[in-house]
Structures are given as C-alpha cells and as structure tokens.
PDB file of N, CA and C in Angstrom:
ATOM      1  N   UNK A   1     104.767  77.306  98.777  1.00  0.00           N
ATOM      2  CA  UNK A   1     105.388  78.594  98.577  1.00  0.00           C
ATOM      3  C   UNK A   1     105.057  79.482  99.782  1.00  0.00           C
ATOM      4  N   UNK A   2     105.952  79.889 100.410  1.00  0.00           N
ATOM      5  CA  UNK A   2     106.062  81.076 101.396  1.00  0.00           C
ATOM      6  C   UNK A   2     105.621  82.540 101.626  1.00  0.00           C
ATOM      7  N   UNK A   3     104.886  82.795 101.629  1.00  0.00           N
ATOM      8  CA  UNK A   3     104.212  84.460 101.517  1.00  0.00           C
ATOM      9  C   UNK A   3     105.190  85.225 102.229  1.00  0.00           C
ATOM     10  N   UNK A   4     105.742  86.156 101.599  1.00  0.00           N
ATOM     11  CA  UNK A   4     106.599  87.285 101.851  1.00  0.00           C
ATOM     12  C   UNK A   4     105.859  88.441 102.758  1.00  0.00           C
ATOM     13  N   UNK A   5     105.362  88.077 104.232  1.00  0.00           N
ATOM     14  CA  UNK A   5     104.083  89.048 104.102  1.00  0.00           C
ATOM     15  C   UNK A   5     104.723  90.457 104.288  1.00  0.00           C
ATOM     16  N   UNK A   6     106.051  90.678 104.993  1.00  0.00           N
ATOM     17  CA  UNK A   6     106.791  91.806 105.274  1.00  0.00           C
ATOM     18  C   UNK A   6     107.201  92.565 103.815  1.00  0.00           C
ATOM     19  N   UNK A   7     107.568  92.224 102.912  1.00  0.00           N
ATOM     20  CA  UNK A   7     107.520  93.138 101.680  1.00  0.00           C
ATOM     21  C   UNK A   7     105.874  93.136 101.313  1.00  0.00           C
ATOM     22  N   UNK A   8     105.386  92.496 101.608  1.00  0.00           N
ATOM     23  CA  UNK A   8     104.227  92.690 100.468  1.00  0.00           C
ATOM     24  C   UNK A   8     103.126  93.770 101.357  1.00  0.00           C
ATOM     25  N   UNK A   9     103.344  94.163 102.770  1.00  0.00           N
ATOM     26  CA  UNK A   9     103.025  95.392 103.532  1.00  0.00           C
ATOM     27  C   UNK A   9     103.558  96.385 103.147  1.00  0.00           C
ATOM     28  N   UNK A  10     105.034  96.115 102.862  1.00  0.00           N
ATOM     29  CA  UNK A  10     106.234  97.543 102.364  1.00  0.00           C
ATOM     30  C   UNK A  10     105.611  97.510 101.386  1.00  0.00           C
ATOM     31  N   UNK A  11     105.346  96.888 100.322  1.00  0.00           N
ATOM     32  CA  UNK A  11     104.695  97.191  98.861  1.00  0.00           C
ATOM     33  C   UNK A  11     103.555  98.396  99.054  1.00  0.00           C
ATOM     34  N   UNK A  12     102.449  98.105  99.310  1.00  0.00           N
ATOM     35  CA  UNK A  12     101.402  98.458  99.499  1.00  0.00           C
ATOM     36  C   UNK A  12     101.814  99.833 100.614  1.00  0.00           C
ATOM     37  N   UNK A  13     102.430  99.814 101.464  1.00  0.00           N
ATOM     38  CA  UNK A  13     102.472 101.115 101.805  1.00  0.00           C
ATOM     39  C   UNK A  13     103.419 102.099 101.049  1.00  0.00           C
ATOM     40  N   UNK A  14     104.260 101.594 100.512  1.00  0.00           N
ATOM     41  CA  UNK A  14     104.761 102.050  99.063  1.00  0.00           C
ATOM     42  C   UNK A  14     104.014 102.994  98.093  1.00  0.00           C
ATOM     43  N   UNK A  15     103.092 101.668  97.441  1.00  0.00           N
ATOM     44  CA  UNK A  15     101.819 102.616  96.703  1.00  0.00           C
ATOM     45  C   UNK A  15     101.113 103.679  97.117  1.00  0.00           C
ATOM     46  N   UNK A  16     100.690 103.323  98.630  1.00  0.00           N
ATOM     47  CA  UNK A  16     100.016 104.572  98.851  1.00  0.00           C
ATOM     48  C   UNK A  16     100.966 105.793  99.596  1.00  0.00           C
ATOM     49  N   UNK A  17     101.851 105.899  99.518  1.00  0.00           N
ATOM     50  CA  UNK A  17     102.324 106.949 100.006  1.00  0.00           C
ATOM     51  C   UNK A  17     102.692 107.514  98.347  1.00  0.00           C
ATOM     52  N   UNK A  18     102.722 106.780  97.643  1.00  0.00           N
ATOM     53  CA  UNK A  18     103.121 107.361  95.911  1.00  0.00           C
ATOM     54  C   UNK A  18     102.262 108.190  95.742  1.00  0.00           C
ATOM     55  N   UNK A  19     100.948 107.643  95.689  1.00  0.00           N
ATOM     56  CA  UNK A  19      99.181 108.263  95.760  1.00  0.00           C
ATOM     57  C   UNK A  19      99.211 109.338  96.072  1.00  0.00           C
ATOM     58  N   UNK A  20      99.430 109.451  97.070  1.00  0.00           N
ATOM     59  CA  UNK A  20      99.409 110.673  98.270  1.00  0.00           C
ATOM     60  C   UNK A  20     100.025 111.671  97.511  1.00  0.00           C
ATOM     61  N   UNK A  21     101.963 111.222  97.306  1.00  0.00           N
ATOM     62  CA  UNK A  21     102.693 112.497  96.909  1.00  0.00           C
ATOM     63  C   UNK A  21     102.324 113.096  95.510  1.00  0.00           C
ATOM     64  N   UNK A  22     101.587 112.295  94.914  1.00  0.00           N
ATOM     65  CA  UNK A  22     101.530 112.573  93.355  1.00  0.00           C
ATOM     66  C   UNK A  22     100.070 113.386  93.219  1.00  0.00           C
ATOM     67  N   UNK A  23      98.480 112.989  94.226  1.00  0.00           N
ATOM     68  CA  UNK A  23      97.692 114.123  94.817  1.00  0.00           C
ATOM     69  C   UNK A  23      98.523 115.410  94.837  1.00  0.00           C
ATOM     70  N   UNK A  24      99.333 115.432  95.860  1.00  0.00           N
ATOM     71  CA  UNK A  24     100.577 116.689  96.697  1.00  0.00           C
ATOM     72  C   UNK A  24     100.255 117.887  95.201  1.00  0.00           C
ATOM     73  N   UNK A  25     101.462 116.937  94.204  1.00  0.00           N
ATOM     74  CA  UNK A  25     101.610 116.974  93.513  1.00  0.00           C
ATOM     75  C   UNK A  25     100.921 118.092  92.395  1.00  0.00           C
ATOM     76  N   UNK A  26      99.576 116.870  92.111  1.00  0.00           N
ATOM     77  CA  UNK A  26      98.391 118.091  91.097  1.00  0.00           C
ATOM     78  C   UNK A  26      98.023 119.135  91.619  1.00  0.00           C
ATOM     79  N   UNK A  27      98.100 118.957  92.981  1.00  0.00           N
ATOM     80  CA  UNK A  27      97.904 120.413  93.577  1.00  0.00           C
ATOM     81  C   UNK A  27      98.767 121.677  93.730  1.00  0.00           C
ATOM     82  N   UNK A  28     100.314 121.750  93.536  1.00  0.00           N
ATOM     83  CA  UNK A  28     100.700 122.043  93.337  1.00  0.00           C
ATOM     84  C   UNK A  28     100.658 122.638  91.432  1.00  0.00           C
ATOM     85  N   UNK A  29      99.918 121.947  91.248  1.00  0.00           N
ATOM     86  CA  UNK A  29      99.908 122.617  89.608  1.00  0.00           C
ATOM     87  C   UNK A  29      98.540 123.623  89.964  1.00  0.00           C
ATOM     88  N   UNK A  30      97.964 123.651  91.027  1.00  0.00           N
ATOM     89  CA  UNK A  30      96.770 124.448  90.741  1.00  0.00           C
ATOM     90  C   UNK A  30      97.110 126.078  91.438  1.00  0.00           C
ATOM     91  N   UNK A  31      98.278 125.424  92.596  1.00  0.00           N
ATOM     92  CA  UNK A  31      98.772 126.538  93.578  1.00  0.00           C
ATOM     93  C   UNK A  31      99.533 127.493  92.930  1.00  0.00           C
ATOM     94  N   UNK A  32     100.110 126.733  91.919  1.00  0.00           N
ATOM     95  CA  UNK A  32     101.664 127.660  90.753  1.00  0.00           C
ATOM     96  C   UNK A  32     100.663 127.863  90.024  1.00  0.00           C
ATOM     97  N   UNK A  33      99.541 127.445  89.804  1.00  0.00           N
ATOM     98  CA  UNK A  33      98.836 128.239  88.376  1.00  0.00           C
ATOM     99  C   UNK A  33      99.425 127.790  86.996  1.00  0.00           C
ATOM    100  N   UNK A  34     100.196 126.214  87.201  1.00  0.00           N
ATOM    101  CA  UNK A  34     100.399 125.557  85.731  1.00  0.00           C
ATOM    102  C   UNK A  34     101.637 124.714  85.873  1.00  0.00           C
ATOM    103  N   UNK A  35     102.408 124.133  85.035  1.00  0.00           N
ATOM    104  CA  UNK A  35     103.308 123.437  84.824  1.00  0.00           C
ATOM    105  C   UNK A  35     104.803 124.181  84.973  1.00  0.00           C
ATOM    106  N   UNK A  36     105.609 123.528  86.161  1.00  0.00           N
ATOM    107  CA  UNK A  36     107.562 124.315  85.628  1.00  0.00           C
ATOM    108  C   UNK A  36     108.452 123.218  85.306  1.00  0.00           C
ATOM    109  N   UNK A  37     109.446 123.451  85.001  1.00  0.00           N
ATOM    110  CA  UNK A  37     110.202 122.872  83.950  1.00  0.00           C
ATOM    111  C   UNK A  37     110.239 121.403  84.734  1.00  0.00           C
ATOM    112  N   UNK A  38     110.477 121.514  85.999  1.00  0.00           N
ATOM    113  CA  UNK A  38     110.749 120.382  86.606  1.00  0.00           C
ATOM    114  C   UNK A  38     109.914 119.395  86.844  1.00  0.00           C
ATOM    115  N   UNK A  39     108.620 120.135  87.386  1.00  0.00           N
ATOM    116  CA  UNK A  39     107.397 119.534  87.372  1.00  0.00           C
ATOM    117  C   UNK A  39     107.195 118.041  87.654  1.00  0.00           C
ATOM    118  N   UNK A  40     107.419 117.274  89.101  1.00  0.00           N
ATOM    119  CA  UNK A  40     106.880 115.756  89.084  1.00  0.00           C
ATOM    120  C   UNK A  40     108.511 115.217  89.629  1.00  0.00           C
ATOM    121  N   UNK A  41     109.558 115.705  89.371  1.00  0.00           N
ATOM    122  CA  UNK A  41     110.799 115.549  89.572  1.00  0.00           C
ATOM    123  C   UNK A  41     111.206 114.874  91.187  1.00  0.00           C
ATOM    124  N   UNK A  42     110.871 116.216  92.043  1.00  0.00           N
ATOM    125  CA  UNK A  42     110.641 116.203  93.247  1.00  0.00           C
ATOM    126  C   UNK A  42     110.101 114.473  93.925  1.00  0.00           C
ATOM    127  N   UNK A  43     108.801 114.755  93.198  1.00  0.00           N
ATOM    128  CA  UNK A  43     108.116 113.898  93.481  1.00  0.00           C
ATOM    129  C   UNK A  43     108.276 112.450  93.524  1.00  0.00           C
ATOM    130  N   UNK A  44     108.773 112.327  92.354  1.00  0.00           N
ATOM    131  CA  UNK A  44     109.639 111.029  91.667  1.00  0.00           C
ATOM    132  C   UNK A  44     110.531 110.631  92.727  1.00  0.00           C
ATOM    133  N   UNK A  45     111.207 111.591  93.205  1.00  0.00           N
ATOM    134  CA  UNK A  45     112.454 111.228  93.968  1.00  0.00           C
ATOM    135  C   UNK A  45     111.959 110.957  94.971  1.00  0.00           C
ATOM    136  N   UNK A  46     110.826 111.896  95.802  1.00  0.00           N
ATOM    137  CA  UNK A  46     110.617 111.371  97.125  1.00  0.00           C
ATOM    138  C   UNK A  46     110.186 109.839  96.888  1.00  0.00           C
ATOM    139  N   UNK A  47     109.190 109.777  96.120  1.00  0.00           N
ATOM    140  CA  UNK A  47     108.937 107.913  96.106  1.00  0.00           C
ATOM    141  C   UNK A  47     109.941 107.031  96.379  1.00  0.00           C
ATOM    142  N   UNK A  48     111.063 107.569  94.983  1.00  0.00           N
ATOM    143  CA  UNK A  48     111.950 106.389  95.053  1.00  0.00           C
ATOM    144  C   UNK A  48     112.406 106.428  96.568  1.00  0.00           C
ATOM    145  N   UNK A  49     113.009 107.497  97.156  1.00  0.00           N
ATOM    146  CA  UNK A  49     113.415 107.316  98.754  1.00  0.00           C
ATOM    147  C   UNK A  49     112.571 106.802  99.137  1.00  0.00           C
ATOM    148  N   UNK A  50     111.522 106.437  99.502  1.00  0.00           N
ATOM    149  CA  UNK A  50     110.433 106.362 100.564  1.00  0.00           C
ATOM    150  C   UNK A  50     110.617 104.659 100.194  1.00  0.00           C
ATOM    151  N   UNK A  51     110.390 104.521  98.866  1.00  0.00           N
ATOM    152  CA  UNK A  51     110.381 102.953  98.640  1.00  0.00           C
ATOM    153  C   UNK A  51     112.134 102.034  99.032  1.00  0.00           C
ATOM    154  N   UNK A  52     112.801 103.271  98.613  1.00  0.00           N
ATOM    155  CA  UNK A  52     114.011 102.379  99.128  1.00  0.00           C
ATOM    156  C   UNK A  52     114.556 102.210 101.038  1.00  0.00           C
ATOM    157  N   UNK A  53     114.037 103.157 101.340  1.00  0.00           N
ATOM    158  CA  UNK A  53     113.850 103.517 102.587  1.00  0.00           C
ATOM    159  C   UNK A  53     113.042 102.282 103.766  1.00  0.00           C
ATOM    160  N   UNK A  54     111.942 101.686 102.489  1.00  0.00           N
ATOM    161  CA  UNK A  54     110.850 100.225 102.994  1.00  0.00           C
ATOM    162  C   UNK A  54     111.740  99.282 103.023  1.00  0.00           C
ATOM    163  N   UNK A  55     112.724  99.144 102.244  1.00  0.00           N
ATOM    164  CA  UNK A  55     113.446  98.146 101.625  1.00  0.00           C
ATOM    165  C   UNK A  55     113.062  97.402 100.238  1.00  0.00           C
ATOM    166  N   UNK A  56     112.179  97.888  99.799  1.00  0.00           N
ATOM    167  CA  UNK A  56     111.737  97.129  98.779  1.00  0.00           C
ATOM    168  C   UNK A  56     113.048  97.084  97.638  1.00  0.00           C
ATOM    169  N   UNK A  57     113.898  97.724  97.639  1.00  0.00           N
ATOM    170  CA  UNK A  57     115.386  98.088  96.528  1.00  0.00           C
ATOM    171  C   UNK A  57     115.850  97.020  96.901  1.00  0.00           C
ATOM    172  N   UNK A  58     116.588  96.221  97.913  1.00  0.00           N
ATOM    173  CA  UNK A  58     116.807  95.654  98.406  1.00  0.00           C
ATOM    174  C   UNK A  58     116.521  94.341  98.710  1.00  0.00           C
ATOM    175  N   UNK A  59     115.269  94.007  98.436  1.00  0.00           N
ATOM    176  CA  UNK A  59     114.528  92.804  98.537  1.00  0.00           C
ATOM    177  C   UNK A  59     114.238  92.065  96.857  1.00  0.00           C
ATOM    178  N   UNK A  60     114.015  93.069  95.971  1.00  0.00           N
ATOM    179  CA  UNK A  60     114.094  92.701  94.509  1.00  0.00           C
ATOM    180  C   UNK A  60     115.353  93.109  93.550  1.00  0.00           C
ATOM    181  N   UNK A  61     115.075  92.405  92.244  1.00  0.00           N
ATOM    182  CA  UNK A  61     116.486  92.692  91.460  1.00  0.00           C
ATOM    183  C   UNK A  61     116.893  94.368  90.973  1.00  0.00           C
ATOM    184  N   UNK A  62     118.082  94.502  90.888  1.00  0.00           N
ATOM    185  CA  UNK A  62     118.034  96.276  90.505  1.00  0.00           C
ATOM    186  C   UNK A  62     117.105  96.175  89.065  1.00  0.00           C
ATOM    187  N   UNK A  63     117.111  95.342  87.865  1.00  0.00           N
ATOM    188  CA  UNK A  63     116.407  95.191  86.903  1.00  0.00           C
ATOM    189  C   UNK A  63     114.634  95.690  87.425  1.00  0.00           C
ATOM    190  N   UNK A  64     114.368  94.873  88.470  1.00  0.00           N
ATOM    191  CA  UNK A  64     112.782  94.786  88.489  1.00  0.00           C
ATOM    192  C   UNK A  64     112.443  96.774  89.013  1.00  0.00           C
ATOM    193  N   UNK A  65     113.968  96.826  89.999  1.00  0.00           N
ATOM    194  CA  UNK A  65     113.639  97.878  90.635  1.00  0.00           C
ATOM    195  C   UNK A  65     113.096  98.839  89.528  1.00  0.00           C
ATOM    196  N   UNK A  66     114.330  98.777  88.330  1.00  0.00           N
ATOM    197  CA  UNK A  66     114.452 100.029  87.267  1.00  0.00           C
ATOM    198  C   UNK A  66     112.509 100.132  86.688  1.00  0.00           C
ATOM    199  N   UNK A  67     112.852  98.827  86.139  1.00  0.00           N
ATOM    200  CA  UNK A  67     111.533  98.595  85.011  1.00  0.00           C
ATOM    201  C   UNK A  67     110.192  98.683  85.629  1.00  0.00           C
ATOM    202  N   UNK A  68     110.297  97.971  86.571  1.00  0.00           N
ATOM    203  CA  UNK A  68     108.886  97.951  87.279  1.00  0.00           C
ATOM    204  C   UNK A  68     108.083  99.222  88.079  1.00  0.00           C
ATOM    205  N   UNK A  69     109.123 100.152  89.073  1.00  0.00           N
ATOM    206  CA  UNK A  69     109.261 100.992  89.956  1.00  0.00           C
ATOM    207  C   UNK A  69     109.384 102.466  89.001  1.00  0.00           C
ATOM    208  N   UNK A  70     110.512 102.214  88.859  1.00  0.00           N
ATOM    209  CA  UNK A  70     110.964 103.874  88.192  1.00  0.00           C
ATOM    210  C   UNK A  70     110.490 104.328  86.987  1.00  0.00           C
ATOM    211  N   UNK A  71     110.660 103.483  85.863  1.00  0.00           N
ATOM    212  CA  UNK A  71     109.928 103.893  85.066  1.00  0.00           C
ATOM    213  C   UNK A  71     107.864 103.835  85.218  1.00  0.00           C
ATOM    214  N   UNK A  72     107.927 103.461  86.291  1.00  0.00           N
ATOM    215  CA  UNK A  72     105.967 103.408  86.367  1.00  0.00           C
ATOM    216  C   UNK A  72     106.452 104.308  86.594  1.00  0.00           C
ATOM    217  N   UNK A  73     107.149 104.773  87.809  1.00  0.00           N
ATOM    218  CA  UNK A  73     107.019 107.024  88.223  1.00  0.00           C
ATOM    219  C   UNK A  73     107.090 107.683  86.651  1.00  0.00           C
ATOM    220  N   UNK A  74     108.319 107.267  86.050  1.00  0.00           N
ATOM    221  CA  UNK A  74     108.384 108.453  84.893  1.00  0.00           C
ATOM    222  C   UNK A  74     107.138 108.259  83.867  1.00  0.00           C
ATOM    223  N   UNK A  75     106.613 106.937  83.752  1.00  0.00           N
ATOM    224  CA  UNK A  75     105.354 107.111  82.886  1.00  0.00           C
ATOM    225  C   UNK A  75     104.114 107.688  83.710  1.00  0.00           C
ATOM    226  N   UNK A  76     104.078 107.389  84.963  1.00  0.00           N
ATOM    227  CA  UNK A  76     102.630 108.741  85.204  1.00  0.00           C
ATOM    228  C   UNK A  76     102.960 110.392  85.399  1.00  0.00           C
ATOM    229  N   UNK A  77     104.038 110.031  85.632  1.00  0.00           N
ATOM    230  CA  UNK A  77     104.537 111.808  85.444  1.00  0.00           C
ATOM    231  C   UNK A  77     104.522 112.359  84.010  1.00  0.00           C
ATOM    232  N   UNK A  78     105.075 111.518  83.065  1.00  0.00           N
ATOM    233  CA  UNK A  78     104.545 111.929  81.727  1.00  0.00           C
ATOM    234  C   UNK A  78     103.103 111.431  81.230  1.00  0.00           C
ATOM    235  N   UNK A  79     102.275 111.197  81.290  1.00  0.00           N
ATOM    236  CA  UNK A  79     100.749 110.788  80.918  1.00  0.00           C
ATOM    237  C   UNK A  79     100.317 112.183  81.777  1.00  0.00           C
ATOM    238  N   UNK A  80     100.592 112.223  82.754  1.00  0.00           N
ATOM    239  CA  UNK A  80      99.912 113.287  83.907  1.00  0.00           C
ATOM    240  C   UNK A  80     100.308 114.962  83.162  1.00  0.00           C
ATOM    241  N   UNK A  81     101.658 114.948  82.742  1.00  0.00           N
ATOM    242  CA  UNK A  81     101.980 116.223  82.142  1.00  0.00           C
ATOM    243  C   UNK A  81     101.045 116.227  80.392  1.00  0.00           C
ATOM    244  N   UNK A  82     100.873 115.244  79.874  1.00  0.00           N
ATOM    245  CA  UNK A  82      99.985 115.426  78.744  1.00  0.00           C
ATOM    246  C   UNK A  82      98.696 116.078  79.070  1.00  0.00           C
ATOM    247  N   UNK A  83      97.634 115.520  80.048  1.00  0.00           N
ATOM    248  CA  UNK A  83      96.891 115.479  80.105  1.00  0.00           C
ATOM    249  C   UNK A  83      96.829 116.997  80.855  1.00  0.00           C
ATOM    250  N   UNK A  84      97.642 117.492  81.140  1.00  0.00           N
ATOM    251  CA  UNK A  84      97.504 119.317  81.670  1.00  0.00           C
ATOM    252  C   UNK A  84      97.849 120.150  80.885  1.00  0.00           C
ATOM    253  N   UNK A  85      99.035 119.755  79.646  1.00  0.00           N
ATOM    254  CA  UNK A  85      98.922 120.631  78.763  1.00  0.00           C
ATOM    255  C   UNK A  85      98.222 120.950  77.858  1.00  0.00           C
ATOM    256  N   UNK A  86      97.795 122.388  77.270  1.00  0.00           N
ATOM    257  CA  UNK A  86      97.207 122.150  76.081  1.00  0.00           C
ATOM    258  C   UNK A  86      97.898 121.840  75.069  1.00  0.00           C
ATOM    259  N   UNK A  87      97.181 120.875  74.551  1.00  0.00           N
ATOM    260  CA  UNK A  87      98.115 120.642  72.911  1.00  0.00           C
ATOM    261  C   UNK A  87      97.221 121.857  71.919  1.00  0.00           C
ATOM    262  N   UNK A  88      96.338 122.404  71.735  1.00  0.00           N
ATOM    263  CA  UNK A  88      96.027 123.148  71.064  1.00  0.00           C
ATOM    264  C   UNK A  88      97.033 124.540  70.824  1.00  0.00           C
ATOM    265  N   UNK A  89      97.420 125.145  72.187  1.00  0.00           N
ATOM    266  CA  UNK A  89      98.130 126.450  72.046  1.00  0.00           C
ATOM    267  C   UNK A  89      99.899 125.951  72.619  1.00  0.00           C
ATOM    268  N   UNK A  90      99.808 124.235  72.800  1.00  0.00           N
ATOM    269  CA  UNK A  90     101.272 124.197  73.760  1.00  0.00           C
ATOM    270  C   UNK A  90     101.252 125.096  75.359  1.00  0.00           C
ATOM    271  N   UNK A  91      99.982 125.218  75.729  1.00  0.00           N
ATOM    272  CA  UNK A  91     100.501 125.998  77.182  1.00  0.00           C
ATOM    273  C   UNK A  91     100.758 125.401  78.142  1.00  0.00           C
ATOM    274  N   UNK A  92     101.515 125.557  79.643  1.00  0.00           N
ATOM    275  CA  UNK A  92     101.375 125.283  80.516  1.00  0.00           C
ATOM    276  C   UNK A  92     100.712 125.492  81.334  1.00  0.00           C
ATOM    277  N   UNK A  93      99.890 126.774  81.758  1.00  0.00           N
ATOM    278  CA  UNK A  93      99.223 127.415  82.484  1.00  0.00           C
ATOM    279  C   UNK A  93      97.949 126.903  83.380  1.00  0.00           C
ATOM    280  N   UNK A  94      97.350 126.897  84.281  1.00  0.00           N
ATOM    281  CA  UNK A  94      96.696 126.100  84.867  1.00  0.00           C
ATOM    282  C   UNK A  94      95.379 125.966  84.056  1.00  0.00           C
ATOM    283  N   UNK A  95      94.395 125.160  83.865  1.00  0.00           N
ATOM    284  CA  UNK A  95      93.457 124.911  83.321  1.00  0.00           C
ATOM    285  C   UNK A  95      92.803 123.792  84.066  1.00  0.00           C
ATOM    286  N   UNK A  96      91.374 124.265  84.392  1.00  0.00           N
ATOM    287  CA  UNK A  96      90.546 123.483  85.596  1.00  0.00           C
ATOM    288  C   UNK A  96      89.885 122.217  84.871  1.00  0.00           C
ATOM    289  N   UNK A  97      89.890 122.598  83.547  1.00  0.00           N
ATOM    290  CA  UNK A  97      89.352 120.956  83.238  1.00  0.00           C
ATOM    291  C   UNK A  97      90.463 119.920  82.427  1.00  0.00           C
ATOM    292  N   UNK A  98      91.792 120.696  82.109  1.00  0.00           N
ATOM    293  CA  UNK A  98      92.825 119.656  82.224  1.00  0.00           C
ATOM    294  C   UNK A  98      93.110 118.578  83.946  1.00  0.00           C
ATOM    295  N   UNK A  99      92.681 119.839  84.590  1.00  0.00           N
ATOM    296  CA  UNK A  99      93.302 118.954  86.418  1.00  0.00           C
ATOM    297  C   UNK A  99      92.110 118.105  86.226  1.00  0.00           C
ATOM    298  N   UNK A 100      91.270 118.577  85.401  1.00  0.00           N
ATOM    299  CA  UNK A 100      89.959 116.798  85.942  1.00  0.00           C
ATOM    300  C   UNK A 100      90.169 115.599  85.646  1.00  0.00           C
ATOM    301  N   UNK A 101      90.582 116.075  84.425  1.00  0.00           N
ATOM    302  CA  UNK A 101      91.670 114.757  83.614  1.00  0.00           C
ATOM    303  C   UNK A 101      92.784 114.093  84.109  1.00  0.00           C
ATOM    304  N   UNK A 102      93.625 114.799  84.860  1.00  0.00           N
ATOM    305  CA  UNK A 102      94.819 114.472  84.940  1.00  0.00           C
ATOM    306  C   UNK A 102      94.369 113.259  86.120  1.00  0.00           C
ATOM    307  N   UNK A 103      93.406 114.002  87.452  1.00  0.00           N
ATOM    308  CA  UNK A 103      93.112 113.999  88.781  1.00  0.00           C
ATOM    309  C   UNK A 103      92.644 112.420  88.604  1.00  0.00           C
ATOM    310  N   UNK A 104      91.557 112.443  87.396  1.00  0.00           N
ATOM    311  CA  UNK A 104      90.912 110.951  86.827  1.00  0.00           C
ATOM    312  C   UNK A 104      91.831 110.273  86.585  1.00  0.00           C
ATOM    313  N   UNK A 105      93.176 110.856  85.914  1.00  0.00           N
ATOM    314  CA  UNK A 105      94.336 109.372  85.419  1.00  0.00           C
ATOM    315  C   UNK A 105      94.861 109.187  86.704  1.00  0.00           C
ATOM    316  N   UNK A 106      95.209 109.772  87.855  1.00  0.00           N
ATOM    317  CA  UNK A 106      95.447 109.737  89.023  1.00  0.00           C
ATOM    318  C   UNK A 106      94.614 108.085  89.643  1.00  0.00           C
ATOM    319  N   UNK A 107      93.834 108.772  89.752  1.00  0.00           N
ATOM    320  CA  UNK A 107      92.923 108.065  90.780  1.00  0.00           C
ATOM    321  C   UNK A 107      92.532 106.673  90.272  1.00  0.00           C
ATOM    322  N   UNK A 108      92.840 106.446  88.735  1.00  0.00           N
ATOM    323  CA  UNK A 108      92.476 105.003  88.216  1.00  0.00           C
ATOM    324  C   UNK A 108      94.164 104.480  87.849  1.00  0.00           C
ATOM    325  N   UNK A 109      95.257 105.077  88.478  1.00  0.00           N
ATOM    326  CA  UNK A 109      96.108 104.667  88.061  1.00  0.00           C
ATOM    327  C   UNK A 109      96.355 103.685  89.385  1.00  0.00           C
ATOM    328  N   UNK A 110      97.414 102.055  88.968  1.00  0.00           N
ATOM    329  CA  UNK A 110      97.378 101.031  89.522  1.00  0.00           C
ATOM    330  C   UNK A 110      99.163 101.202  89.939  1.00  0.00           C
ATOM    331  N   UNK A 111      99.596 101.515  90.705  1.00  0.00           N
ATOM    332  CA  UNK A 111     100.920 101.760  91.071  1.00  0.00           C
ATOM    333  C   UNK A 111     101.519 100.321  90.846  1.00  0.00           C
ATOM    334  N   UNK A 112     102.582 100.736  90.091  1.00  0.00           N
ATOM    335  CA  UNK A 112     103.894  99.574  90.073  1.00  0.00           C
ATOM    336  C   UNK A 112     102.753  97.782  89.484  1.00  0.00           C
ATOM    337  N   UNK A 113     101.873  97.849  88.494  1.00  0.00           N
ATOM    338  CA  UNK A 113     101.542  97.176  88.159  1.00  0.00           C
ATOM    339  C   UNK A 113     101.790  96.028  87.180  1.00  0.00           C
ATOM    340  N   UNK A 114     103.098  96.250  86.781  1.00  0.00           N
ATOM    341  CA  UNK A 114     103.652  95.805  85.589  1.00  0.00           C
ATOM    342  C   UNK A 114     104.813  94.461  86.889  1.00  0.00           C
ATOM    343  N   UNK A 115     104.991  95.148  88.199  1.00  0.00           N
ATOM    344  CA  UNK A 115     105.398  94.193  89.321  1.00  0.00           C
ATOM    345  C   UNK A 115     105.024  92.276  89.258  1.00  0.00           C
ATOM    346  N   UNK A 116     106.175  91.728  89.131  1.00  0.00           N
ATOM    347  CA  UNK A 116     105.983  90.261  89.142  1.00  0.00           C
ATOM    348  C   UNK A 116     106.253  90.019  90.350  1.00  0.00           C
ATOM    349  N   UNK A 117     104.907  89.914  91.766  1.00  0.00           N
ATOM    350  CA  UNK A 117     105.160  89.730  93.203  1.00  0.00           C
ATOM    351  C   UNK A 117     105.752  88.051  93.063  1.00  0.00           C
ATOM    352  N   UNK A 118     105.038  87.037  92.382  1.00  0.00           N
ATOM    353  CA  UNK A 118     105.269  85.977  92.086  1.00  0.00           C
ATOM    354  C   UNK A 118     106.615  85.283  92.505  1.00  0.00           C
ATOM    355  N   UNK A 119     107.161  85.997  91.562  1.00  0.00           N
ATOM    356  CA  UNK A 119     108.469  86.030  91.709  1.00  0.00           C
ATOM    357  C   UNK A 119     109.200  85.923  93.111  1.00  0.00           C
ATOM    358  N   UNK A 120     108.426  86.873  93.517  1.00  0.00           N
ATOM    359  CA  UNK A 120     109.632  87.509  95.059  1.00  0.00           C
ATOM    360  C   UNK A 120     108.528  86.783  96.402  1.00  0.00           C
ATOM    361  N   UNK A 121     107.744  85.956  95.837  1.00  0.00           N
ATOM    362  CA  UNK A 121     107.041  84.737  96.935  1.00  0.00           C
ATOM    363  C   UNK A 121     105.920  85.641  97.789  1.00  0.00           C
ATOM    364  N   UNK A 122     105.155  86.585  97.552  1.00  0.00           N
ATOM    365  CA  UNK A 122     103.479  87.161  97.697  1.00  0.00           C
ATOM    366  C   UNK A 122     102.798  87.528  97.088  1.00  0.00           C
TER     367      UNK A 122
END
C-alpha cells in the first residue's frame, strides 16, 4: 500500500490551522464580552476554505468530506457554545470560568477524528 504523503501533510496542516482559528475564535468571545447569534460561523467557513483550498475536498468522497470534516466543525462549535453558556440563567455574556472550560474542550479536542485515512492510502 502506497502512503499518500501529500494529503496526509494537507491533512495535518488542515488541523492545525482549524486549532488556530477556533483559539482566534474563544478569544473573540472574551473581546465581545460573550456569545452573538452567529458565533463560530465565520470560523467554520474559514476552515472549510482553507481545507478545500489544500485540496483535501478533492482528494476524498463528498460523503467523507460532509461527515467527517463539516460536521466535526459544527460539533465543536456546538460543544464549545454549551460549555460558555450558562445553563443556569440561559446567558450569553462572557464568563471567565466558562472560557476555561470551553479553552480545555479546545485543546483536548482531536480534529477530524472520526477520518478513515485508511481508506484514502496514509
């Protein structure tokens, strides 16, 4: 079997530029002083460009793209928006020990892990 090593660099610089924007990101919840409607949107999108931009869209099935790729963005964008709101009062508003939480699901989160490289030969 053949190692794909050119996607499997685009992969990985993939992830970490996700890292990066989604850091950007919590910080922006500390700069606005809380959550807006859109919240993570932005963000979402720059990934997907950045990843389709690697070629990685292109190199796997639109299926793997959807399941594997896009919905990992929309599930840490929603885990990340739980973990800043209060559920006690429903607020959005900034709160320094929700960002510790969130910052922690951040930093132990495994980008695009649900990914079958196998498949696509690295």
């Amino acid at each position: 079997m053949e190692v794909n090593f050119k996607l499997a660099k685009q992969f990985s610089k993939g992830r970490s530029y996700c890292r990066r924007q989604f850091k950007k990101l919590l910080k922006t919840y500390e700069e606005d002083n809380g959550l807006h409607e859109q919240w993570g949107q932005l963000t979402k999108r720059k990934c997907e460009e950045y990843l389709s931009n690697l070629g990685i869209v292109r190199s796997i099935s639109y299926q793997d793209w959807y399941d594997d790729f896009v919905t990992d963005l929309d599930d840490l964008i929603s885990i990340l928006e739980d973990a800043l709101v209060d559920k006690t009062l429903n607020c959005r508003a900034y709160n320094m020990e929700n960002l510790d939480r969130a910052e922690e699901i951040l930093s132990n989160w495994h980008f695009f892990s649900g990914f079958d490289a196998k498949k696509y030969d690295f």
